[in-house]
C-alpha atoms as a PDB file:
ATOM      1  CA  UNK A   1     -75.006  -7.793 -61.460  1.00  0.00           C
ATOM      2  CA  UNK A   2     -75.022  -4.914 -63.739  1.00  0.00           C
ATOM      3  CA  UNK A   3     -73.306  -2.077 -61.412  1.00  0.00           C
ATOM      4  CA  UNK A   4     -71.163  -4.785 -61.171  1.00  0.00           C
ATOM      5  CA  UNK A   5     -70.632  -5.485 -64.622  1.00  0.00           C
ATOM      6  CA  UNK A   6     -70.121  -1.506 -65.058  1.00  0.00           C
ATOM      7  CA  UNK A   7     -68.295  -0.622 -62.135  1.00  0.00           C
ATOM      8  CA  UNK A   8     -65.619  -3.538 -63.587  1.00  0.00           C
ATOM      9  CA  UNK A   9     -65.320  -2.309 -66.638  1.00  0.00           C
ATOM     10  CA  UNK A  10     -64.629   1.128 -65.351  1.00  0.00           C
ATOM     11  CA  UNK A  11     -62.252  -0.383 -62.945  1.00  0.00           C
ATOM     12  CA  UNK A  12     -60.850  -1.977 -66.120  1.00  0.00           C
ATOM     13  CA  UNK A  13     -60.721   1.365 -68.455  1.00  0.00           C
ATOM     14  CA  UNK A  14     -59.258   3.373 -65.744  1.00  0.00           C
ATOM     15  CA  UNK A  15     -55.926   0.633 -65.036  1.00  0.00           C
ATOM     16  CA  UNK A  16     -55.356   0.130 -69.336  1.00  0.00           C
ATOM     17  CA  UNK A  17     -55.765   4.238 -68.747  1.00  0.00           C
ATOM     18  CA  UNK A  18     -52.932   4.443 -67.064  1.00  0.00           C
ATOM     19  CA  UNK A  19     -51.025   1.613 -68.833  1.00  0.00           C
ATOM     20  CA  UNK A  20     -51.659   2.722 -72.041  1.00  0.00           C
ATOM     21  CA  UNK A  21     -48.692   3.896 -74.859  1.00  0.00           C
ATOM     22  CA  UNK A  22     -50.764   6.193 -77.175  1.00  0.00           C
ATOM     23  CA  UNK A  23     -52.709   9.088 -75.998  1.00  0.00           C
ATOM     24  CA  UNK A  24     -55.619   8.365 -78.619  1.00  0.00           C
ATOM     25  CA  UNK A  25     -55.530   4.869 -76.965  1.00  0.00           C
ATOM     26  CA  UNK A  26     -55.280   6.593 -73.454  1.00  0.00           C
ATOM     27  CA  UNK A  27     -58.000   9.343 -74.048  1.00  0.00           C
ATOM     28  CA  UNK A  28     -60.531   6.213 -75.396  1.00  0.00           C
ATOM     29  CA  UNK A  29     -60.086   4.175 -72.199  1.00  0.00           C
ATOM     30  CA  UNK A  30     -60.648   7.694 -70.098  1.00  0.00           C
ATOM     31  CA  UNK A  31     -64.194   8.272 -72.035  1.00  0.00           C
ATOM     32  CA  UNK A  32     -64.874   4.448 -71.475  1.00  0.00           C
ATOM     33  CA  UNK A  33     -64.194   5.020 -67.538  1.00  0.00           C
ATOM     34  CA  UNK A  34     -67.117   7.521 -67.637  1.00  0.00           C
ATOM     35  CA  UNK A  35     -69.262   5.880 -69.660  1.00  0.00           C
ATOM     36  CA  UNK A  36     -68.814   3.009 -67.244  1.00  0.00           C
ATOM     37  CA  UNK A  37     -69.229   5.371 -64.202  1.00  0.00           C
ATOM     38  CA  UNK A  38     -72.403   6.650 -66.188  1.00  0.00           C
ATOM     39  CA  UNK A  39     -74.088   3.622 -66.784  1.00  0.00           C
ATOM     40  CA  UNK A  40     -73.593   2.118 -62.874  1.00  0.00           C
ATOM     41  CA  UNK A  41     -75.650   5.221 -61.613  1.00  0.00           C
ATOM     42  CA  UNK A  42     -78.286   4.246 -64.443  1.00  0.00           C
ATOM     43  CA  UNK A  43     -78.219   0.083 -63.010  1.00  0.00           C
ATOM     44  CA  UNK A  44     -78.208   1.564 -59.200  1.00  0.00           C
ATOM     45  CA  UNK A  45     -81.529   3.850 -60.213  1.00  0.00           C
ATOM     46  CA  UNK A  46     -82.961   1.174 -61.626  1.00  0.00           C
ATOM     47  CA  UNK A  47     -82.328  -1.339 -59.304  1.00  0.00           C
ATOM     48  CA  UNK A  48     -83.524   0.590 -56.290  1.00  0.00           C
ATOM     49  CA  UNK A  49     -87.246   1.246 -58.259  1.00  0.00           C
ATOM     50  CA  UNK A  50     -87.730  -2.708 -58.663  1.00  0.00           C
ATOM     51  CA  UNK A  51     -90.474  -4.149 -56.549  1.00  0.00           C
ATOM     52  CA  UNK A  52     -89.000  -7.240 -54.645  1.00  0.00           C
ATOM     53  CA  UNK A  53     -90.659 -10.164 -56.796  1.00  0.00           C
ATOM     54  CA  UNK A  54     -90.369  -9.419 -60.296  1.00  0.00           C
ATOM     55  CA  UNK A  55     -91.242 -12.805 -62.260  1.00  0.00           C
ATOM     56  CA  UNK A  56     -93.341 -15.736 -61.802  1.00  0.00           C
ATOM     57  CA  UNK A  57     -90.476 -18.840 -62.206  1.00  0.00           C
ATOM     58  CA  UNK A  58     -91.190 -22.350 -62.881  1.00  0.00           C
ATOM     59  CA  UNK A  59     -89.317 -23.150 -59.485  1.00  0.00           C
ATOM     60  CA  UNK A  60     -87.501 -20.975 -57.238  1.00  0.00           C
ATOM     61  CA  UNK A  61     -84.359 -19.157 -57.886  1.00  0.00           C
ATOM     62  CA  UNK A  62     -84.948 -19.751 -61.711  1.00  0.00           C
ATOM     63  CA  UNK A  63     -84.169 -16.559 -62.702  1.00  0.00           C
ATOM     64  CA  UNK A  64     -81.406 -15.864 -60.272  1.00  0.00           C
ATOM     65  CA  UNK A  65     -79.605 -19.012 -61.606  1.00  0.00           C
ATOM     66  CA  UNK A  66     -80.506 -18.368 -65.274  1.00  0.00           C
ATOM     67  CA  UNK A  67     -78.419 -14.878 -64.543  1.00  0.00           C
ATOM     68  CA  UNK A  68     -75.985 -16.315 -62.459  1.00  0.00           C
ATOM     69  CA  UNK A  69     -74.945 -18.368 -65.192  1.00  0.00           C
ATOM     70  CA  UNK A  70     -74.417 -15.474 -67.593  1.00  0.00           C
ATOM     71  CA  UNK A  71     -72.939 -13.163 -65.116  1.00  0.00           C
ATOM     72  CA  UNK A  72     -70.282 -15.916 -64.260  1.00  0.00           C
ATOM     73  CA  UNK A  73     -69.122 -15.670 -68.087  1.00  0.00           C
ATOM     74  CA  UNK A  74     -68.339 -12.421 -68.337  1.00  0.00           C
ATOM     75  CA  UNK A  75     -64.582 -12.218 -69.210  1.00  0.00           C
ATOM     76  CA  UNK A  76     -64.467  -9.657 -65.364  1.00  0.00           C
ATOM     77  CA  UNK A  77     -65.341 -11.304 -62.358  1.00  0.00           C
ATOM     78  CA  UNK A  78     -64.392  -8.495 -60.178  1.00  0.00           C
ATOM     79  CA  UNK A  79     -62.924  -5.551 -60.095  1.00  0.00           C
ATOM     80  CA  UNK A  80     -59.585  -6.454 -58.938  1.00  0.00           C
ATOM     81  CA  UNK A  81     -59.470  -9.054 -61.867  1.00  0.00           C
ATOM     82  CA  UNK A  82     -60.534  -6.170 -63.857  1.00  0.00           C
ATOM     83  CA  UNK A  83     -57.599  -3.880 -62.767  1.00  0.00           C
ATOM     84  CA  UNK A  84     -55.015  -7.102 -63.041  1.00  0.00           C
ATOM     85  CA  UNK A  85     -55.939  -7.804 -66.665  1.00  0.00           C
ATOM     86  CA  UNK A  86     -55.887  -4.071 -67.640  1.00  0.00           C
ATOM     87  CA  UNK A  87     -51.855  -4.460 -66.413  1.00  0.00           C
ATOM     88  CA  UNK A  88     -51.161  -7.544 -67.163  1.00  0.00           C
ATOM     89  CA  UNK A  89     -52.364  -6.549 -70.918  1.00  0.00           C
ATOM     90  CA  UNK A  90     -48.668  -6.998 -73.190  1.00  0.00           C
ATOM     91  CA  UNK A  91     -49.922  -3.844 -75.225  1.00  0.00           C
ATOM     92  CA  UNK A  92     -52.235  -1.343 -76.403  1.00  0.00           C
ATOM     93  CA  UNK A  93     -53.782  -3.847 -78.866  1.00  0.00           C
ATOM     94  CA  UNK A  94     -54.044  -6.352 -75.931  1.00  0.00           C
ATOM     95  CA  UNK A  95     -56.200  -4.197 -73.791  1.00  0.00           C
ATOM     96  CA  UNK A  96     -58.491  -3.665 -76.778  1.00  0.00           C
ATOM     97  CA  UNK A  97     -59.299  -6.639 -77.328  1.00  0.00           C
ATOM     98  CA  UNK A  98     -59.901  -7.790 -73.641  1.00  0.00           C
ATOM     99  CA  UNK A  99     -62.337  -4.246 -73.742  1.00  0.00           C
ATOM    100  CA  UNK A 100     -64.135  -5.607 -76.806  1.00  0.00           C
ATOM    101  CA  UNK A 101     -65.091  -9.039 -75.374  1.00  0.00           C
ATOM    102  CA  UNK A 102     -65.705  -7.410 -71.990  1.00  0.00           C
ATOM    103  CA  UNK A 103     -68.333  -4.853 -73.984  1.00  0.00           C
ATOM    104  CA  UNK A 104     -69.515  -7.553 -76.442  1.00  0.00           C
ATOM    105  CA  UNK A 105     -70.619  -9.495 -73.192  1.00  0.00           C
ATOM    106  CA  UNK A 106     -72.279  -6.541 -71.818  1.00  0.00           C
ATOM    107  CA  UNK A 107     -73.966  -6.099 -74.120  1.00  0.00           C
ATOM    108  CA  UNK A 108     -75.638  -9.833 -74.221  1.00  0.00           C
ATOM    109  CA  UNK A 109     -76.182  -9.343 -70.623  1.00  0.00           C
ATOM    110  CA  UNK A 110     -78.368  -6.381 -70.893  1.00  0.00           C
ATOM    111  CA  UNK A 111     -80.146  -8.383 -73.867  1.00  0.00           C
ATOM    112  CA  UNK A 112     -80.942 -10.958 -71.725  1.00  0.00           C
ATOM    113  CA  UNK A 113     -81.444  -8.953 -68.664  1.00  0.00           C
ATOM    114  CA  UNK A 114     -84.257  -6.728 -70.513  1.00  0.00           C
ATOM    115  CA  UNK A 115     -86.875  -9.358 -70.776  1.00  0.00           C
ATOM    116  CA  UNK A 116     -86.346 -10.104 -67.282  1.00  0.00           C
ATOM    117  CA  UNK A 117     -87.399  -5.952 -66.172  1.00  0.00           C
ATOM    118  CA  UNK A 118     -90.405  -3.915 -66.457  1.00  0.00           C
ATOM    119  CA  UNK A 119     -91.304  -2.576 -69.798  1.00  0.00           C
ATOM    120  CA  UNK A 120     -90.628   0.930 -68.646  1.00  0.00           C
ATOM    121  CA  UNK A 121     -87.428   0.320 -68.128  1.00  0.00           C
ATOM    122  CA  UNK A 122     -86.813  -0.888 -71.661  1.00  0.00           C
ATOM    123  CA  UNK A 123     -85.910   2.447 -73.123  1.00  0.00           C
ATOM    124  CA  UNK A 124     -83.599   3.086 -70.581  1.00  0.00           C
ATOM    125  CA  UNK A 125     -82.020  -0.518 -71.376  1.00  0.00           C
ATOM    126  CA  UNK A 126     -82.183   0.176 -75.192  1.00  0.00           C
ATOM    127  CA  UNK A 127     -80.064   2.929 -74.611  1.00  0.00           C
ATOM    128  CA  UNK A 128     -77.358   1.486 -72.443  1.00  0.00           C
ATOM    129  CA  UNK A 129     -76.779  -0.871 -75.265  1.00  0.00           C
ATOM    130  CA  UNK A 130     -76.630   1.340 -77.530  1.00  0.00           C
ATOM    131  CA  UNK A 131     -74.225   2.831 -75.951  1.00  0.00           C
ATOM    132  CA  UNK A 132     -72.243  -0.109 -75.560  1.00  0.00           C
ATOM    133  CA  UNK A 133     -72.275  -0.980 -79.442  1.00  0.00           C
ATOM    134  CA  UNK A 134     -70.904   2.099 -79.779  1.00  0.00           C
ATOM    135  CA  UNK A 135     -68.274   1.631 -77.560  1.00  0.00           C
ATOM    136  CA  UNK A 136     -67.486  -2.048 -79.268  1.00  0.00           C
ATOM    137  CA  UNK A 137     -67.743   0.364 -83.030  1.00  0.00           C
ATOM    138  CA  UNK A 138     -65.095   2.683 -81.019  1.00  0.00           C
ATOM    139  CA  UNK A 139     -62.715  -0.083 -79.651  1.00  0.00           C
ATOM    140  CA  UNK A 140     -63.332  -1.984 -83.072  1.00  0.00           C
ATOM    141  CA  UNK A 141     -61.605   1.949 -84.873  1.00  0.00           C
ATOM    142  CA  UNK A 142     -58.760   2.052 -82.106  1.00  0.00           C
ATOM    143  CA  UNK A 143     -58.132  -1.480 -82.960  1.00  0.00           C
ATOM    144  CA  UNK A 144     -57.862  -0.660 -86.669  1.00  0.00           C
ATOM    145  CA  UNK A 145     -55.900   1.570 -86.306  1.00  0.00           C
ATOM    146  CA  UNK A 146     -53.074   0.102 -84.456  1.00  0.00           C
ATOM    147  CA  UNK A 147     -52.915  -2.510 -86.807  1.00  0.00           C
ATOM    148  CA  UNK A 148     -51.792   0.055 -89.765  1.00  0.00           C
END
């Protein structure tokens, strides 16, 4: 769920990329594409080191529901919705703000996904969502901005 989660955002960054007015605007989407790209390599590591039976659950699939539920809120269900919103986006200011709740759920994902992994994966986690507050303090500046 997270490649997925980062390889729709980058599918995202890279279509408001390309529809975006400002080259400030268009240069932050282009870093955010790599970041994206960045992170999914990180998730795909990570994913193939996990043993096959992580967690003891209550009953069965309780985990895989628990993140099923999150997963199905996050404001990109795929990357072709990803890509449509990105064009469909009226403006620059638009495609911010669909970028900021797309990162701002990321970002509660990976919360919630970390206590679900092994605790040497944490830092690796920690950092990810670091990065991804950064990229909400970035969007957050661009969005500033074009409201001057």
């Amino acid at each position: 769920i997270a490649v997925n989660i980062e390889r729709n955002g980058e599918a995202f960054y890279q279509a408001a990329m390309s529809a975006a007015k400002e080259n400030s605007i268009r240069s932050a989407f282009e870093h955010l594409a790599g970041e994206e790209r960045k992170h999914q390599r990180t998730f795909q590591s990570i994913l193939n080191s996990l043993p096959p039976k992580l967690l003891a659950e209550t009953y069965s699939g309780e985990y895989a529901l628990y993140v099923k539920a999150l997963s199905d809120n996050q404001v990109f269900k795929d990357d072709k919705t990803a890509r449509n919103m990105a064009a469909k986006a009226a403006n620059d200011a638009e495609a911010i703000h669909i970028a900021l709740s797309a990162e701002r759920d990321s970002l509660l994902f990976y919360w919630e996904m970390k206590s679900l992994l092994r605790p040497d994966d944490s830092p690796v986690i920690d950092r990810i969502m670091d990065e991804e507050r950064a990229h909400i303090r970035r969007l957050t500046e661009l969005e500033r901005k074009l409201e001057k």
